[in-house]
N, C-alpha and C. Protein backbone atom coordinates (compact mmCIF):
# COMPACT_ATOMS: atom_id res chain seq x y z
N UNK A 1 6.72 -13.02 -27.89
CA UNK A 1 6.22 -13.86 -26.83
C UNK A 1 7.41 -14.48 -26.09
N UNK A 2 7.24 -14.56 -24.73
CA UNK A 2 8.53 -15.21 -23.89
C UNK A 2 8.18 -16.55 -23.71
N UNK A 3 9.39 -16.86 -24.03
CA UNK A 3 8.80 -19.23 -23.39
C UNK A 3 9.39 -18.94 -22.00
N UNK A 4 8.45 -20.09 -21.44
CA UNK A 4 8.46 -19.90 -19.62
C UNK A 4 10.15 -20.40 -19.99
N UNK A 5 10.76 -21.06 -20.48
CA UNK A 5 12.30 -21.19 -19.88
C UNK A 5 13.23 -20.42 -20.08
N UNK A 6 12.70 -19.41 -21.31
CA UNK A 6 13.91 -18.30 -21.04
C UNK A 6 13.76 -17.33 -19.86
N UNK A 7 12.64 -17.48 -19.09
CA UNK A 7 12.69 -16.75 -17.60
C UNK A 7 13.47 -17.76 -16.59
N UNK A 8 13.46 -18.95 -16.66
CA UNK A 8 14.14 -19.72 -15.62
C UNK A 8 15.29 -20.12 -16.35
N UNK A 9 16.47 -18.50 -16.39
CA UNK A 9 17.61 -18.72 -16.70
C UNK A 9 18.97 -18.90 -15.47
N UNK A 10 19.99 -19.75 -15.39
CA UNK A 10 20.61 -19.79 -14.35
C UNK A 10 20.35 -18.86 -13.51
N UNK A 11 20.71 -17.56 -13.64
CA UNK A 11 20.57 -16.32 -13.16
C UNK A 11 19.20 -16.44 -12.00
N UNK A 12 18.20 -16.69 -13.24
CA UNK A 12 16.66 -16.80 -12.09
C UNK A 12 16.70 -17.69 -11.55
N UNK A 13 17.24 -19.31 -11.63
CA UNK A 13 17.32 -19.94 -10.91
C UNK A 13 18.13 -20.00 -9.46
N UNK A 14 19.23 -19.11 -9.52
CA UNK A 14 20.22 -18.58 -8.24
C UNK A 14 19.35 -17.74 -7.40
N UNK A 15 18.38 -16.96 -8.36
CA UNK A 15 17.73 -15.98 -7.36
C UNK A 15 16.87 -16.71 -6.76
N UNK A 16 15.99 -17.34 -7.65
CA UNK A 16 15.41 -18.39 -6.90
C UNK A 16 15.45 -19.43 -5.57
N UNK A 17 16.33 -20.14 -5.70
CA UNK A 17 17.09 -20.72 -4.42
C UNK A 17 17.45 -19.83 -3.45
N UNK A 18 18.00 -18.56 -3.75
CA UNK A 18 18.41 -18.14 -2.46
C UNK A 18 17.28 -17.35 -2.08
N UNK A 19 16.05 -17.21 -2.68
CA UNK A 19 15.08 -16.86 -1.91
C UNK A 19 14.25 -17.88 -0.97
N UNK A 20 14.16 -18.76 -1.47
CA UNK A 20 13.69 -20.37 -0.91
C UNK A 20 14.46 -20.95 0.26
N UNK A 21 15.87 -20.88 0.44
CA UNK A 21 16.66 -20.63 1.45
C UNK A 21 16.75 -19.24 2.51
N UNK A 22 16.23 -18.15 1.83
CA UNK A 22 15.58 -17.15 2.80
C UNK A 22 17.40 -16.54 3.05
N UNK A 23 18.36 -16.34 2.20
CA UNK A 23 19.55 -15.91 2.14
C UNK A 23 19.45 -14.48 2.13
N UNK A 24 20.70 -13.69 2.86
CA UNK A 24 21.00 -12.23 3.07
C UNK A 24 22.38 -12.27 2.09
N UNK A 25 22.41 -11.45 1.26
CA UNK A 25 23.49 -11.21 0.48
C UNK A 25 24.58 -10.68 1.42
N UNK A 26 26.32 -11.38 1.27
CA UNK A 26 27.04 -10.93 2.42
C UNK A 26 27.10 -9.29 2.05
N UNK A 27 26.70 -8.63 0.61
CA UNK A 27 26.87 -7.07 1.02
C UNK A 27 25.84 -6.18 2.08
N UNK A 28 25.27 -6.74 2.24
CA UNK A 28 23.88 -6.15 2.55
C UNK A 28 24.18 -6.59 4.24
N UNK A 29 25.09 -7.11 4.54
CA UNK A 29 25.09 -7.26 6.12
C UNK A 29 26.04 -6.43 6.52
N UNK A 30 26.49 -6.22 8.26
CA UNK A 30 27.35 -5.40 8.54
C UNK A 30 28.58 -5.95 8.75
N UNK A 31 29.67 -5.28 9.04
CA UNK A 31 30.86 -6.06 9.07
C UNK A 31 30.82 -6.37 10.66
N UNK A 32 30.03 -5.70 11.39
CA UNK A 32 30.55 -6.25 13.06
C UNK A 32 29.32 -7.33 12.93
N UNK A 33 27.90 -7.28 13.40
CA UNK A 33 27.00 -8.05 13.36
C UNK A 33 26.67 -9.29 12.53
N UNK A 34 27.06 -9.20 11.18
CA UNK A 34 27.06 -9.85 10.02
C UNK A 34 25.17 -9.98 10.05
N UNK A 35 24.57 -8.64 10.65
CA UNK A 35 23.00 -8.97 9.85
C UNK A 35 22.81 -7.70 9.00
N UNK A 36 21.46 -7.79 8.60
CA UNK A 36 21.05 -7.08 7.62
C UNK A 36 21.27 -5.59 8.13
N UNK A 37 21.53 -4.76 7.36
CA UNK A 37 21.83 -3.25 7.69
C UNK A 37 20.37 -2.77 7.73
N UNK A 38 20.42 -2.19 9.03
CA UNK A 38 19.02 -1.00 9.36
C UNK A 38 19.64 0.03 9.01
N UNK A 39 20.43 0.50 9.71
CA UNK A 39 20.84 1.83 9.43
C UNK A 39 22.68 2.29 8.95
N UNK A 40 22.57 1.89 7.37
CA UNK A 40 23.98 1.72 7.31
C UNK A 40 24.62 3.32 7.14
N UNK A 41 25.87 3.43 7.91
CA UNK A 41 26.81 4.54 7.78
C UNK A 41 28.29 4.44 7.12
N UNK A 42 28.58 5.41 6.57
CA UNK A 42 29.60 5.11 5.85
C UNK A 42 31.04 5.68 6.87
N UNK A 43 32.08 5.43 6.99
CA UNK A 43 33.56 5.69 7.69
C UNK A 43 33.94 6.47 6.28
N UNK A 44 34.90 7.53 6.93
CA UNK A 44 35.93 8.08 5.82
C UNK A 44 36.66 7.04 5.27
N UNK A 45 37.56 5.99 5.91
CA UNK A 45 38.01 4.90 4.85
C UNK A 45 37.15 4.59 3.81
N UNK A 46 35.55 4.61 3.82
CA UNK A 46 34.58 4.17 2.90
C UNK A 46 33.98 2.72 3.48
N UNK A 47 34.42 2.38 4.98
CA UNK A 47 33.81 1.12 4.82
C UNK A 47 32.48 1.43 5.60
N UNK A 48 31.45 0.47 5.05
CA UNK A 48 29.78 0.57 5.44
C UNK A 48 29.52 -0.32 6.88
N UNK A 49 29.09 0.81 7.93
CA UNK A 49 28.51 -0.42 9.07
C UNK A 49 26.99 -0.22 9.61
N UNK A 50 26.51 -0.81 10.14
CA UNK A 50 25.34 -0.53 10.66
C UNK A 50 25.16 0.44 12.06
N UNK A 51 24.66 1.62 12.03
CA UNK A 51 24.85 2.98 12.97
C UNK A 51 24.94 2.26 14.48
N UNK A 52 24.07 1.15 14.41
CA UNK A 52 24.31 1.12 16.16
C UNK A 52 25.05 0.18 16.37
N UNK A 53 26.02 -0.55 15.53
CA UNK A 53 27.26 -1.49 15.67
C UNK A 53 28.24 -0.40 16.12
N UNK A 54 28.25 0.34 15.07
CA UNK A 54 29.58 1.20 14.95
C UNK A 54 29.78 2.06 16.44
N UNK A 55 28.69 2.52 16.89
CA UNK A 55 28.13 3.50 17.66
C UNK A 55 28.74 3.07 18.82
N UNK A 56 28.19 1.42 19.08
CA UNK A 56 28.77 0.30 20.47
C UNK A 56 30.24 -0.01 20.25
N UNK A 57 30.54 -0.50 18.99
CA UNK A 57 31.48 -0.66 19.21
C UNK A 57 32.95 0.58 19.45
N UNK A 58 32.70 1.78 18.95
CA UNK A 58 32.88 2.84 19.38
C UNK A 58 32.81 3.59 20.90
N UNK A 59 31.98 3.04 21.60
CA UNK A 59 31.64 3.40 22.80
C UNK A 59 32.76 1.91 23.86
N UNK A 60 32.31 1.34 23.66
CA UNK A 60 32.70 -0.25 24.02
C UNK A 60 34.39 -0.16 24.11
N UNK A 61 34.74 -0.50 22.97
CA UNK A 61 36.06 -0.73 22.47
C UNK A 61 37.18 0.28 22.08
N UNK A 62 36.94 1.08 21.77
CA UNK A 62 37.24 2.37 21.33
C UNK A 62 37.23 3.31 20.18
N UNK A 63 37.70 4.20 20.07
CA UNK A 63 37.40 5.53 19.11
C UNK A 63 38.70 5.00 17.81
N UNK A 64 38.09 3.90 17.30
CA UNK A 64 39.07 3.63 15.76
C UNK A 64 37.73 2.35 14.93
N UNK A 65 37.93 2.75 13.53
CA UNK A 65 37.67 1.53 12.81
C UNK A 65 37.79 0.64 12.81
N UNK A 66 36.86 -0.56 13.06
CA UNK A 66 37.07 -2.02 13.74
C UNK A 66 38.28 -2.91 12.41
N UNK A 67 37.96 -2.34 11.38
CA UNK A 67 38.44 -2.84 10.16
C UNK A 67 39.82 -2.41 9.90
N UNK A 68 40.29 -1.18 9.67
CA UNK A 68 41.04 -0.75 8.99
C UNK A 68 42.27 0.38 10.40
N UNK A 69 41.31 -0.06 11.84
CA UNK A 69 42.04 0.77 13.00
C UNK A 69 42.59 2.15 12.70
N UNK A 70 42.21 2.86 11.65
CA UNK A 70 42.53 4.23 11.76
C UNK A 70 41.20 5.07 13.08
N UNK A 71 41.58 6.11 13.63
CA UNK A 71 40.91 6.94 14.22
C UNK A 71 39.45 7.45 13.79
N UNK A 72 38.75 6.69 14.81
CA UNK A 72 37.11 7.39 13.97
C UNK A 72 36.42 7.65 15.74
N UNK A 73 35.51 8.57 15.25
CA UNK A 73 34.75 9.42 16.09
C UNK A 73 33.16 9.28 15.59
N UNK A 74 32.16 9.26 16.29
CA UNK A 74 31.05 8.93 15.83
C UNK A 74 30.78 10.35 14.65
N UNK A 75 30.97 11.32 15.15
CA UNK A 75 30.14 12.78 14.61
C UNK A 75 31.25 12.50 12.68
N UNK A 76 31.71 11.55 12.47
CA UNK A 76 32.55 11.30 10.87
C UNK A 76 31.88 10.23 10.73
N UNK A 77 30.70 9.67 10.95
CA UNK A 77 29.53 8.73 10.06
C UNK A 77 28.72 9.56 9.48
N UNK A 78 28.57 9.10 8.27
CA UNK A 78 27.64 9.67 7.14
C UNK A 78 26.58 9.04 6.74
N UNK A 79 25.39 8.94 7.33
CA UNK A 79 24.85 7.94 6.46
C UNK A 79 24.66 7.33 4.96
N UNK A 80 24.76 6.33 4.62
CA UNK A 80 25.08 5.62 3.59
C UNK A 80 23.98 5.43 2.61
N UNK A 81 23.11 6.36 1.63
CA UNK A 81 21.77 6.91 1.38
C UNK A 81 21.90 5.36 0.27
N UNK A 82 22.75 5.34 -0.59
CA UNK A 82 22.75 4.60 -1.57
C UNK A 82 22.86 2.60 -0.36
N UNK A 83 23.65 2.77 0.46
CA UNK A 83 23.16 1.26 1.11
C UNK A 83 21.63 0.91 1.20
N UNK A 84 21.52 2.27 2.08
CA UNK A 84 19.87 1.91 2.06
C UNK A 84 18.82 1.96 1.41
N UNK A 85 19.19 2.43 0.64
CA UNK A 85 17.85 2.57 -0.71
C UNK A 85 17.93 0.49 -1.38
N UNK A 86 19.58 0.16 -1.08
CA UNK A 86 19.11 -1.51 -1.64
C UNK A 86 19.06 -1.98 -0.92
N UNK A 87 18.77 -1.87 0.30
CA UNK A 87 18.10 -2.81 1.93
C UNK A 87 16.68 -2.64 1.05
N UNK A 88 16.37 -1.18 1.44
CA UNK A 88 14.66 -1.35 1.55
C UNK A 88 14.32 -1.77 0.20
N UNK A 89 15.20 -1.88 -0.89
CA UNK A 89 14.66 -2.99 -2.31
C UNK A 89 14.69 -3.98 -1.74
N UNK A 90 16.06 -4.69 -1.67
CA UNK A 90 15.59 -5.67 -0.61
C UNK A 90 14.57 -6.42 0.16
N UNK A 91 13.97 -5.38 1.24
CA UNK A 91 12.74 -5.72 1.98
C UNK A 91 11.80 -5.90 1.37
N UNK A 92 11.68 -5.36 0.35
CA UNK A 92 10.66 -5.35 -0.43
C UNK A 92 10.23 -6.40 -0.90
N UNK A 93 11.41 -7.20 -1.83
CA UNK A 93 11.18 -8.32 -2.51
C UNK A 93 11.52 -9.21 -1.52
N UNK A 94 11.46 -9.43 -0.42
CA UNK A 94 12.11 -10.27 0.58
C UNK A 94 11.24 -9.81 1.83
N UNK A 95 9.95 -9.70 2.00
CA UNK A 95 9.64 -9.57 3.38
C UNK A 95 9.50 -10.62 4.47
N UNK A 96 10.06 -11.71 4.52
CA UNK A 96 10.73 -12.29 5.63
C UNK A 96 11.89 -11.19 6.43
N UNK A 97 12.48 -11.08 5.34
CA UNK A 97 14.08 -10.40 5.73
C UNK A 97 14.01 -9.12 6.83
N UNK A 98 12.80 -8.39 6.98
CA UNK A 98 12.00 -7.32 7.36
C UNK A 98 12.06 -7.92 9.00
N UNK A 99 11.72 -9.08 9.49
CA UNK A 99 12.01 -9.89 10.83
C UNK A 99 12.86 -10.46 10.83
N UNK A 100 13.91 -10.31 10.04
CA UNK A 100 14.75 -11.76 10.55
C UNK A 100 15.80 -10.77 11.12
C-alpha cells in the first residue's frame, strides 16, 4: 500500500509547482524564439531549433548557425523525431501548453 506522502516527494512537489505556474522546460524551447518547439530540427553541429525559426532566420539573416556560425543551408535540417516525441508527452500532460 502507498501513503499519500510518499507520492508528494520533493520531486512531485517540483513537478507540481511548475505545473501550477504553467512552466515550459528551458529544453523543450527553441534557441531563437525561446517557445515551445512545434517542429524541432536538428543542425549537423547537433543543435535543436524550431523548423520555422531556423528557416527565417536563415532566409532573414543568413545561411550559418545562429549559435555556433558555422555554414548551414536549410536542405541539412533533419528533423529531430526524438525532440518531438517529448513535446507531444509534454502536450499531453500539459494541455495549456498546446495554446500557449
Amino acid at each position: 500500500m502507498i501513503c499519500i506522502f510518499e507520492f508528494f516527494t520533493p520531486k512531485n512537489r517540483l513537478v507540481d509547482e511548475r505545473r501550477k505556474r504553467r512552466e515550459i522546460p528551458d529544453f523543450l524551447c527553441g534557441k531563437i524564439s525561446f517557445e515551445l518547439l512545434r517542429d524541432p530540427v536538428i543542425t549537423p553541429s547537433g543543435i535543436t531549433y524550431d523548423r520555422n525559426d531556423i528557416l527565417t532566420h536563415l532566409h532573414r539573416v543568413g545561411h550559418f548557425d545562429p549559435v555556433t556560425r558555422v555554414p548551414l543551408t536549410a536542405d541539412q535540417l533533419i528533423p529531430n523525431l526524438a525532440m518531438r516525441e517529448v513535446v507531444e508527452h509534454f502536450e499531453k500532460e500539459n494541455e495549456w501548453a498546446v495554446d500557449a
